[in-house]
C-alpha atoms as a PDB file:
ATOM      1  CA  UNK A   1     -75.020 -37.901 -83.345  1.00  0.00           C
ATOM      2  CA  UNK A   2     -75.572 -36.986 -79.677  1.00  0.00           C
ATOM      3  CA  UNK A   3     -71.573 -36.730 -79.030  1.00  0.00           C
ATOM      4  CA  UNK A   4     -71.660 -34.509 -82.278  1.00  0.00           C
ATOM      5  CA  UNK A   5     -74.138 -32.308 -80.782  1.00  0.00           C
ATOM      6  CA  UNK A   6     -72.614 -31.859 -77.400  1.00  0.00           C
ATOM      7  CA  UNK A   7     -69.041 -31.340 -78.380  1.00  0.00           C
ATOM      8  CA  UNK A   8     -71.353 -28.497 -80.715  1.00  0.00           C
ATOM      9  CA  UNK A   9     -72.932 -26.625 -77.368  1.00  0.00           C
ATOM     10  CA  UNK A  10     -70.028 -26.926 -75.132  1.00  0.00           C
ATOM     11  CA  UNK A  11     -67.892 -24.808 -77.451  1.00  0.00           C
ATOM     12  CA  UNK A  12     -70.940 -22.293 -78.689  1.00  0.00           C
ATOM     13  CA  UNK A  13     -71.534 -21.819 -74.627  1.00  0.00           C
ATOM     14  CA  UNK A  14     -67.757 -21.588 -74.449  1.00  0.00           C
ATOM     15  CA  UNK A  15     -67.466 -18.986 -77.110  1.00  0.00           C
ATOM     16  CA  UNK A  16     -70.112 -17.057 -75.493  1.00  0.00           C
ATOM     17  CA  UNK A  17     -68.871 -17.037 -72.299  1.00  0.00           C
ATOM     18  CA  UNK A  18     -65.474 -15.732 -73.069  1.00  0.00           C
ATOM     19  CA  UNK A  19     -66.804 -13.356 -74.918  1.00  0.00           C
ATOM     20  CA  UNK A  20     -69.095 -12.114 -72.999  1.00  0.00           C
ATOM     21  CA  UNK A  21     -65.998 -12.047 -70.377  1.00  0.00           C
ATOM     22  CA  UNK A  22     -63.894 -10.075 -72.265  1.00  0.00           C
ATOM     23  CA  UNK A  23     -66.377  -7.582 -73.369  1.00  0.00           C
ATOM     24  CA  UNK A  24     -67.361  -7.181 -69.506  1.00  0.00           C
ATOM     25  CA  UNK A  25     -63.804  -6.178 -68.849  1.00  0.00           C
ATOM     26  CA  UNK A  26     -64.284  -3.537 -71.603  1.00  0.00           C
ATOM     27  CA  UNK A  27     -62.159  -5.539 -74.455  1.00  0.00           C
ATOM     28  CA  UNK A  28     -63.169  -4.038 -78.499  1.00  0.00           C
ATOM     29  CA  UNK A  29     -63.907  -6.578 -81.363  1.00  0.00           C
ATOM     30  CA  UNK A  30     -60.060  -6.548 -82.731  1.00  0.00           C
ATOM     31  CA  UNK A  31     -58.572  -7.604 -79.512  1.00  0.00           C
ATOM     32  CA  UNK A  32     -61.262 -10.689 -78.758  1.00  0.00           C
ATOM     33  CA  UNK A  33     -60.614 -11.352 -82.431  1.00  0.00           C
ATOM     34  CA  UNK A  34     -57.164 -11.370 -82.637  1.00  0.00           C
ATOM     35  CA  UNK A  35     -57.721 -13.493 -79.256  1.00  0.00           C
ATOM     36  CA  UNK A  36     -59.962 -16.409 -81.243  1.00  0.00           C
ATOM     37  CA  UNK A  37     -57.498 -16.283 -84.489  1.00  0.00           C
ATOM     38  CA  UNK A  38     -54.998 -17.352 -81.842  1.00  0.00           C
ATOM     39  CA  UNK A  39     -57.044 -19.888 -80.399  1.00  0.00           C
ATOM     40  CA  UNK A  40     -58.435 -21.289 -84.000  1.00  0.00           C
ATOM     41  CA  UNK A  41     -54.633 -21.613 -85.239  1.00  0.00           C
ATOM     42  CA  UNK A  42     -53.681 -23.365 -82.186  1.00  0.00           C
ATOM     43  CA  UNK A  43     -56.222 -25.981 -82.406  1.00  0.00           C
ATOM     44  CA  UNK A  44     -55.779 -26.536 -86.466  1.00  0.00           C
ATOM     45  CA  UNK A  45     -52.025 -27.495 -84.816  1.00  0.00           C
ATOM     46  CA  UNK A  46     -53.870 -29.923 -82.371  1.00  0.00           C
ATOM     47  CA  UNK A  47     -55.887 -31.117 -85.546  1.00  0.00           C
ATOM     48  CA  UNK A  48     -52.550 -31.785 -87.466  1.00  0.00           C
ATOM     49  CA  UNK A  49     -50.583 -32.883 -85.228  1.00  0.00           C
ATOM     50  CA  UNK A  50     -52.502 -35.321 -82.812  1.00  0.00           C
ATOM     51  CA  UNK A  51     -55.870 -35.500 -85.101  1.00  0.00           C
ATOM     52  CA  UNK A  52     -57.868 -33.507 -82.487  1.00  0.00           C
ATOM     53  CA  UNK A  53     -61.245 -33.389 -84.045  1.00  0.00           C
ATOM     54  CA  UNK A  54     -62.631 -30.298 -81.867  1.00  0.00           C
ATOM     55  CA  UNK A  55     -61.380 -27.720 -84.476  1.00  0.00           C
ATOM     56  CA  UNK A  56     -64.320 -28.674 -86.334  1.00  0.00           C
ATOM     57  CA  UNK A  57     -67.087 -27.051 -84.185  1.00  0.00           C
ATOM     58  CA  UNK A  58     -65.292 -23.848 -84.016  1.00  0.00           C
ATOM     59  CA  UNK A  59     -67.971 -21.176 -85.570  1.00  0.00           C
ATOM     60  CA  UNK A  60     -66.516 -19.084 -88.262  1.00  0.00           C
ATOM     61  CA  UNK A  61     -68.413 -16.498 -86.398  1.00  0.00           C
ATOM     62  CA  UNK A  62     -65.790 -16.043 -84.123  1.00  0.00           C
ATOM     63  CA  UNK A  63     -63.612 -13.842 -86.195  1.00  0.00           C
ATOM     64  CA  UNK A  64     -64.599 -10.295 -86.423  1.00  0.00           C
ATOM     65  CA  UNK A  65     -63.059  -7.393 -88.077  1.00  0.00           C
ATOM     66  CA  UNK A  66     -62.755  -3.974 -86.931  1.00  0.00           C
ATOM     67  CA  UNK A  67     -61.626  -1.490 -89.766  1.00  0.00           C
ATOM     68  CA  UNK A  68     -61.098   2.043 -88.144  1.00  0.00           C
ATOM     69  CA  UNK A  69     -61.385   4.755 -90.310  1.00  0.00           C
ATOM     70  CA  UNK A  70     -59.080   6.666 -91.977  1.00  0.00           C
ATOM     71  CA  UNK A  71     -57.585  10.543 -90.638  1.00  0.00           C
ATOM     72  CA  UNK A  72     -56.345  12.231 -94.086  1.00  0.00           C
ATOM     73  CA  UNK A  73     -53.610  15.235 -93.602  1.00  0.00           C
ATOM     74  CA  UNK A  74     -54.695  18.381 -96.075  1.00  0.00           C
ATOM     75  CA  UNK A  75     -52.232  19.037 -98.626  1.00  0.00           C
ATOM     76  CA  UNK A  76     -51.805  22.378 -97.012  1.00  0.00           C
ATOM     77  CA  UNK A  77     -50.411  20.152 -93.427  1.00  0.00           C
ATOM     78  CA  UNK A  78     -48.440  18.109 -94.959  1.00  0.00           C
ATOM     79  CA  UNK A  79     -46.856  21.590 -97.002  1.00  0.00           C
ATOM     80  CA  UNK A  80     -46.243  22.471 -93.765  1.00  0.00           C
ATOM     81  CA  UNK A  81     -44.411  19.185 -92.392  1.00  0.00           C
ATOM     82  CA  UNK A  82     -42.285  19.452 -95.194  1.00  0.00           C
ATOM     83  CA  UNK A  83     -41.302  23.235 -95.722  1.00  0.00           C
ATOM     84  CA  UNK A  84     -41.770  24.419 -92.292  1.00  0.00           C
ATOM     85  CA  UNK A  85     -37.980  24.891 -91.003  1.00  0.00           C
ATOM     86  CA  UNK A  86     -38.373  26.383 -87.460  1.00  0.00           C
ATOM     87  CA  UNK A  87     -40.769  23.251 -86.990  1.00  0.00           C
ATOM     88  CA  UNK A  88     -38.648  20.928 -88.222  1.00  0.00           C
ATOM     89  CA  UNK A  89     -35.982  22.641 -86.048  1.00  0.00           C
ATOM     90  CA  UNK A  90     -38.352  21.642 -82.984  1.00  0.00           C
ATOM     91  CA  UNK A  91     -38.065  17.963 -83.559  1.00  0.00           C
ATOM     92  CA  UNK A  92     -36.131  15.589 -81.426  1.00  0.00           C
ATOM     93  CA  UNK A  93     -34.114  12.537 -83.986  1.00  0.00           C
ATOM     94  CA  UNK A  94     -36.790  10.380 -83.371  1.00  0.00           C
ATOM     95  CA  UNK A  95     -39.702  13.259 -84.134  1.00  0.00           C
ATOM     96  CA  UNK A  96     -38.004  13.968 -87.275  1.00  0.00           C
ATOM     97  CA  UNK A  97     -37.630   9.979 -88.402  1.00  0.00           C
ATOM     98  CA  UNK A  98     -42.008  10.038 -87.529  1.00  0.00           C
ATOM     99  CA  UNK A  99     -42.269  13.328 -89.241  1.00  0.00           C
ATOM    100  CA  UNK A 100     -40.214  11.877 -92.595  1.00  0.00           C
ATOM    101  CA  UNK A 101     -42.604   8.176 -92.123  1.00  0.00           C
ATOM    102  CA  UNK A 102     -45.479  10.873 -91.903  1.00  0.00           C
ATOM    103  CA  UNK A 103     -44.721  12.345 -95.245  1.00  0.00           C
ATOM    104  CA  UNK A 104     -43.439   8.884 -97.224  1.00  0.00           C
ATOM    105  CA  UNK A 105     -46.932   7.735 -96.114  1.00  0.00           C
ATOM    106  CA  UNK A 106     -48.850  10.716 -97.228  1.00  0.00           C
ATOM    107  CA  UNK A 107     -47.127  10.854-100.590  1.00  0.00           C
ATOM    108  CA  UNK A 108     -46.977   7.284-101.390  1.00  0.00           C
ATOM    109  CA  UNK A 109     -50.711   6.205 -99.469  1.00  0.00           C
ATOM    110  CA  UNK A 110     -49.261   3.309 -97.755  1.00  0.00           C
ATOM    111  CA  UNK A 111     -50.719   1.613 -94.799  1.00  0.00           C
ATOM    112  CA  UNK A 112     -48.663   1.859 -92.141  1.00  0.00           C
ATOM    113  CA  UNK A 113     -47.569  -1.840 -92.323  1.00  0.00           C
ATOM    114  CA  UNK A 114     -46.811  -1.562 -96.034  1.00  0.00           C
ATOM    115  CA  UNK A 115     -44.463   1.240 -95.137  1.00  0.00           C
ATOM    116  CA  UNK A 116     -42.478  -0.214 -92.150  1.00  0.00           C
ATOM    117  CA  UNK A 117     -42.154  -3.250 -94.319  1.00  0.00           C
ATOM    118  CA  UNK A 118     -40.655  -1.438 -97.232  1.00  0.00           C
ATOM    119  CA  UNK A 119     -37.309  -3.232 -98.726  1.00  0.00           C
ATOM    120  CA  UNK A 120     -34.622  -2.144-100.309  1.00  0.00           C
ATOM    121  CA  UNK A 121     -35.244  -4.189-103.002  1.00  0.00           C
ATOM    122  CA  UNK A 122     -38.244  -2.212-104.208  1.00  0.00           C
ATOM    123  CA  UNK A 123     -36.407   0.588-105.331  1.00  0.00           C
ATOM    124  CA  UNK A 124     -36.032   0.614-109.013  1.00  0.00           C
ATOM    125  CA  UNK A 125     -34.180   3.215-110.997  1.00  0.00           C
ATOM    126  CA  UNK A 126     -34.735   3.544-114.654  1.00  0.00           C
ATOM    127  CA  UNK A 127     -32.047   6.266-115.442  1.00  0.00           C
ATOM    128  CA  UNK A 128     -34.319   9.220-114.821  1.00  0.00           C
ATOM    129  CA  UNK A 129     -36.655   8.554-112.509  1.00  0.00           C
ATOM    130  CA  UNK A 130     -36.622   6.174-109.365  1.00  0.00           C
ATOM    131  CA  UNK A 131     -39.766   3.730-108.670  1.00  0.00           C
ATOM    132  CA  UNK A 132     -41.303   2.144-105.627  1.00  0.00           C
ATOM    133  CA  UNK A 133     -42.892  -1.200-106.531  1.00  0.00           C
ATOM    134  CA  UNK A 134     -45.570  -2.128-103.595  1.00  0.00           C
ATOM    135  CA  UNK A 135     -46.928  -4.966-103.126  1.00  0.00           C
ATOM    136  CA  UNK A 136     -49.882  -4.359-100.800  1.00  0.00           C
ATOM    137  CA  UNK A 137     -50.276  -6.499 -98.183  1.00  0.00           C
ATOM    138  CA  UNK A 138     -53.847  -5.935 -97.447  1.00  0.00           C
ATOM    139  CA  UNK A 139     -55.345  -6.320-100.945  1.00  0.00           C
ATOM    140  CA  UNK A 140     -52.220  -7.874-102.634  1.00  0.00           C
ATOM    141  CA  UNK A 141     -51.782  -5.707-105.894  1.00  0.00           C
ATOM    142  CA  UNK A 142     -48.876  -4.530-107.095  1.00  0.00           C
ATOM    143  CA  UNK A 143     -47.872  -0.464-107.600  1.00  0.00           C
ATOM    144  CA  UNK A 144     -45.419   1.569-109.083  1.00  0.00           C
ATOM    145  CA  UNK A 145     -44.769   4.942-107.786  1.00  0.00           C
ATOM    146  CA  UNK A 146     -42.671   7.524-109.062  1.00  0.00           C
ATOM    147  CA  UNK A 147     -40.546   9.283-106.237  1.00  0.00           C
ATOM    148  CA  UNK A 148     -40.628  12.834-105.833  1.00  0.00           C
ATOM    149  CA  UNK A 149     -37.160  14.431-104.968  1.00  0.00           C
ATOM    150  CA  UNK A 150     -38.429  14.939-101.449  1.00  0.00           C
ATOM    151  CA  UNK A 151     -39.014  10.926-100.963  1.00  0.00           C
ATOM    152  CA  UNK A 152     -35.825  10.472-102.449  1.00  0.00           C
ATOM    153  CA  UNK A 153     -33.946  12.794 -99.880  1.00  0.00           C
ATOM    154  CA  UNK A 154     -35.991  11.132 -96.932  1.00  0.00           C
ATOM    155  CA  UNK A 155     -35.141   7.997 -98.221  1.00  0.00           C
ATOM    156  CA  UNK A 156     -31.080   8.425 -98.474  1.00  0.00           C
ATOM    157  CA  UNK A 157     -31.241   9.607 -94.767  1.00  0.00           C
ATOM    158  CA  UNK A 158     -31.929   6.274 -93.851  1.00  0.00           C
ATOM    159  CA  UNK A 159     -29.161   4.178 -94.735  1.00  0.00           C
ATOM    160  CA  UNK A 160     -30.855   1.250 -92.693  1.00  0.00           C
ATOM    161  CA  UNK A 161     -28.694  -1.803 -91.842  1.00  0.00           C
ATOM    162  CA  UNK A 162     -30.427  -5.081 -93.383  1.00  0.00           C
ATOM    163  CA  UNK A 163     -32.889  -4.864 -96.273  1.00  0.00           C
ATOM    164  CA  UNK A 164     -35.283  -2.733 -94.683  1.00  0.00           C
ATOM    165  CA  UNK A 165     -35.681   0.809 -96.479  1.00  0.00           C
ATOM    166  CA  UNK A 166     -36.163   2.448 -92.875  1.00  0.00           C
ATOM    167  CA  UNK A 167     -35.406   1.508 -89.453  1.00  0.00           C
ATOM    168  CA  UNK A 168     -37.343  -0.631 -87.099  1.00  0.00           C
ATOM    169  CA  UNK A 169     -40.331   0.800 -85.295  1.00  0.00           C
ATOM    170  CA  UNK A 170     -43.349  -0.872 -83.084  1.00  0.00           C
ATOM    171  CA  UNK A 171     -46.910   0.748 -84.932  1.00  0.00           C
ATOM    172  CA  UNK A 172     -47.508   1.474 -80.819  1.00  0.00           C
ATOM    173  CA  UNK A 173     -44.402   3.977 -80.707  1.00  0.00           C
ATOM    174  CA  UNK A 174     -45.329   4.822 -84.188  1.00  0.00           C
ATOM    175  CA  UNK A 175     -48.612   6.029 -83.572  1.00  0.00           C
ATOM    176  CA  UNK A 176     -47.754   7.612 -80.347  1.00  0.00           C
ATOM    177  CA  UNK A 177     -45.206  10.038 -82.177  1.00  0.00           C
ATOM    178  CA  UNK A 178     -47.758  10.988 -84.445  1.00  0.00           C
ATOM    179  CA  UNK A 179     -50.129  12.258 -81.752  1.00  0.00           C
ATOM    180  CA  UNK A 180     -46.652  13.955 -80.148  1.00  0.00           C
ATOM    181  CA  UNK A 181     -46.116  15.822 -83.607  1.00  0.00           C
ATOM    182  CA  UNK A 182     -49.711  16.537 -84.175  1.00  0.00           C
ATOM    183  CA  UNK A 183     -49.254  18.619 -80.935  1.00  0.00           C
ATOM    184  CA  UNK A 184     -46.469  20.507 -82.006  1.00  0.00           C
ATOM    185  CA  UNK A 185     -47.508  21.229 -84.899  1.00  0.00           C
ATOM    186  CA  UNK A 186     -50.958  22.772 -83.397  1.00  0.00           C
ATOM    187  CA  UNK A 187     -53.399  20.037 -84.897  1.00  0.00           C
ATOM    188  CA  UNK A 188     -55.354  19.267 -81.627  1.00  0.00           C
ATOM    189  CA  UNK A 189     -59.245  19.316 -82.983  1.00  0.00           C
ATOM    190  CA  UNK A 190     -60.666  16.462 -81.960  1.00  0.00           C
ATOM    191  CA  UNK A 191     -61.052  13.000 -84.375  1.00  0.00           C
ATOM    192  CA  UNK A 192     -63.966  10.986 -84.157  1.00  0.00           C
ATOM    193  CA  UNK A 193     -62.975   7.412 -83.652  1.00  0.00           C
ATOM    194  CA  UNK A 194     -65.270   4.479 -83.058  1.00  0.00           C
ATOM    195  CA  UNK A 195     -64.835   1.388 -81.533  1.00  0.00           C
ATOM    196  CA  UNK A 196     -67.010  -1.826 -81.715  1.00  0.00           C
ATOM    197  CA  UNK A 197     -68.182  -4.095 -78.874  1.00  0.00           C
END
């Protein structure tokens, strides 16, 4: 139908607009995605709740994802976070709670969201060894690892209030204390990161 096909053009020429907007004021594809998911979900609620029928020309195009790659520590690094005293020595409290994250991470190869969400309730101790069941939220399978006495150490410095296994930290602070103890530590060579527009 004619009202069909206008309601159709005046959100593609929306969509294009605004995007063409936020790119101009040098936005990447994550934020002006994250941007749309927020507009999508809000009118779905308009859908439900008042039977708003607009949702339906909202192009699935709309959502993009932007998957950055990954920067891997060498085993001889993260040697060095752990065993290095006069580093460690270096560290402020809230260097040395990064620097232990750092190391759970490498040892366990958990996203950073899977590891600030860690519970207590994943622990599981058999008698002789103590496990870390995962659940990842990314690609939803479930993992067992075995804790090395190091993780176990790190772990018991935390007793976090609540059932979080570690304290509460934004992944902005979190990633800035990385680049802090990357510094320290002499690891300045530059990483290649790309964006997309």
């Amino acid at each position: 139908s004619v009202h069909f096909r206008s309601r159709k053009q005046y959100w593609e020429r929306f969509y294009r607009q605004f995007t063409e907007y936020l790119y101009g004021r040098g936005s990447y594809d994550n934020y002006v995605s994250n941007l749309f998911k927020i507009i999508r979900t809000f009118f779905h609620y308009l859908h439900h709740q008042f039977g708003w029928l607009d949702y339906q020309f909202l192009p699935h195009r709309w959502i993009r994802t932007e998957h950055g790659g990954m920067v891997v520590i060498s085993p001889v690094r993260l040697r060095f976070l752990i065993q290095d005293e006069a580093f460690y020595q270096r560290l402020t409290k809230r260097q040395v709670f990064i620097r232990d994250l750092m190391i759970t991470g490498c040892m366990t190869a958990l996203r950073a969201s899977d590891l600030l969400n860690l519970r207590k309730q994943q622990l599981y101790c058999d008698g002789t060894h103590t496990w870390l069941v995962v659940n990842s939220k990314k690609t939803h399978q479930q993992s067992r690892i075995s804790l090395p006495e190091v993780l176990l150490r790190i772990i018991k410095k935390y007793p976090a209030k609540g059932k979080r296994i570690f304290p509460v930290i934004s992944n902005v602070n979190f990633n800035r204390q990385i680049k802090i103890i990357g510094n320290l530590a002499g690891w300045t060579e530059p990483v290649v990161c790309q964006r997309n527009k």
